[in-house]
C-alpha atoms as a PDB file:
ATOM      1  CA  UNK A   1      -9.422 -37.049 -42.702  1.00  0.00           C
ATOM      2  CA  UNK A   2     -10.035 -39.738 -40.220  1.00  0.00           C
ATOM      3  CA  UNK A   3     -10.789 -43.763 -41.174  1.00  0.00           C
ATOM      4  CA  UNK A   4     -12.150 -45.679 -38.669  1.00  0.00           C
ATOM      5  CA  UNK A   5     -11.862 -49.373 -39.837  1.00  0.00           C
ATOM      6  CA  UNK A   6     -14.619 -52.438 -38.283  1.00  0.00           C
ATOM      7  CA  UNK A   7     -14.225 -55.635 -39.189  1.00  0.00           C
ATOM      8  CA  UNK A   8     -16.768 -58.063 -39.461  1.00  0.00           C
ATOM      9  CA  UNK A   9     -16.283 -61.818 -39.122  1.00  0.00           C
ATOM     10  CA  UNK A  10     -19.506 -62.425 -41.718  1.00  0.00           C
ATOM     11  CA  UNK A  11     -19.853 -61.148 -44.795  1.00  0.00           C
ATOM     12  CA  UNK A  12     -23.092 -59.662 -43.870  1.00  0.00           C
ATOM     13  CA  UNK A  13     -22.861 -56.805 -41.740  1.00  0.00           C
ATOM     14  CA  UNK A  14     -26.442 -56.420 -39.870  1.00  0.00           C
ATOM     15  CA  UNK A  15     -28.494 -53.541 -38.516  1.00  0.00           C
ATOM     16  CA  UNK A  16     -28.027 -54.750 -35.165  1.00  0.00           C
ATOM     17  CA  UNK A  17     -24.089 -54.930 -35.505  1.00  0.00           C
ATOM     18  CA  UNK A  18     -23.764 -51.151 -36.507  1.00  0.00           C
ATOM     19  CA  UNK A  19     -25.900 -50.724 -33.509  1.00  0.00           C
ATOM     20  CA  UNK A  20     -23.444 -52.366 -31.595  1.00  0.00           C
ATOM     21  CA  UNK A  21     -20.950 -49.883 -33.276  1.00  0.00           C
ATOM     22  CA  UNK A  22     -22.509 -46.931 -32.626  1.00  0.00           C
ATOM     23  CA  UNK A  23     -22.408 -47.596 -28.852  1.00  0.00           C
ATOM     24  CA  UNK A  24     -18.929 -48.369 -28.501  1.00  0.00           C
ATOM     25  CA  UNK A  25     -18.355 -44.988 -30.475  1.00  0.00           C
ATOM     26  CA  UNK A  26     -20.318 -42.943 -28.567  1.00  0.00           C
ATOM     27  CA  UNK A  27     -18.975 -44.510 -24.968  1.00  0.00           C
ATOM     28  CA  UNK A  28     -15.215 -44.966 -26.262  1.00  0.00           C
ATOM     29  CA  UNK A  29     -14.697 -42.403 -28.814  1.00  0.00           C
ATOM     30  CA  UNK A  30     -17.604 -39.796 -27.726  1.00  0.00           C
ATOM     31  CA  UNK A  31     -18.582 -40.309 -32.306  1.00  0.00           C
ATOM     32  CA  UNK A  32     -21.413 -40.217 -33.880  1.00  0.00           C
ATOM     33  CA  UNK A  33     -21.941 -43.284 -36.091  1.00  0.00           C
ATOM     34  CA  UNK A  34     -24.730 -40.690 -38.453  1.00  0.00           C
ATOM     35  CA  UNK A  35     -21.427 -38.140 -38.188  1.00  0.00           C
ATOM     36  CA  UNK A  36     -19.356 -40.756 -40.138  1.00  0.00           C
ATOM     37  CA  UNK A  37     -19.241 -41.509 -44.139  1.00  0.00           C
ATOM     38  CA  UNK A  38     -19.839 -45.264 -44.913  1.00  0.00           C
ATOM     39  CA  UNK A  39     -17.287 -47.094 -47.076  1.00  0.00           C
ATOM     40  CA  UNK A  40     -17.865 -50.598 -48.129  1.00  0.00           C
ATOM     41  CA  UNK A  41     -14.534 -52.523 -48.497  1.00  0.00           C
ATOM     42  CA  UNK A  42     -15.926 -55.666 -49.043  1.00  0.00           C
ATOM     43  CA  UNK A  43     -14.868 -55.864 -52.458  1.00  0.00           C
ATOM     44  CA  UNK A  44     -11.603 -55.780 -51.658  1.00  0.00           C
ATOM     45  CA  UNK A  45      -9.117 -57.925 -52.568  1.00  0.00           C
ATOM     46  CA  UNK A  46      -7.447 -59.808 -49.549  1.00  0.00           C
ATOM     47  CA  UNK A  47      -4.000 -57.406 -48.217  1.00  0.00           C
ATOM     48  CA  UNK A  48      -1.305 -59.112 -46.477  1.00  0.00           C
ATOM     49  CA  UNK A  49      -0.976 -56.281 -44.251  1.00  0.00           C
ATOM     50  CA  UNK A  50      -4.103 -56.693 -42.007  1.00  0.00           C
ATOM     51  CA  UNK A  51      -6.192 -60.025 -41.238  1.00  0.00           C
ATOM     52  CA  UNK A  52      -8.862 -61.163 -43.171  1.00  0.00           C
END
């Protein structure tokens, strides 16, 4: 199982952005954004071990 993590400077993370996503996926990564499962992490408390 693969994680792919995107961080968002907002809190809101907009239609457009995960458009914006998708592209770099397909061009970089040759992914499907529709291939991946969506996990919201925003409730997350703050870790120390990547930046917030």
């Amino acid at each position: 199982r693969h994680f792919l993590w995107v961080w968002s400077k907002s809190t809101s993370f907009a239609q457009s952005d995960e458009q914006d996503v998708a592209q770099v996926l397909r061009s970089k990564l040759n992914v499907n954004i529709n291939d991946l499962t969506r996990v919201d992490f925003n409730n997350c408390p703050p870790r120390r071990d990547y930046p917030n």
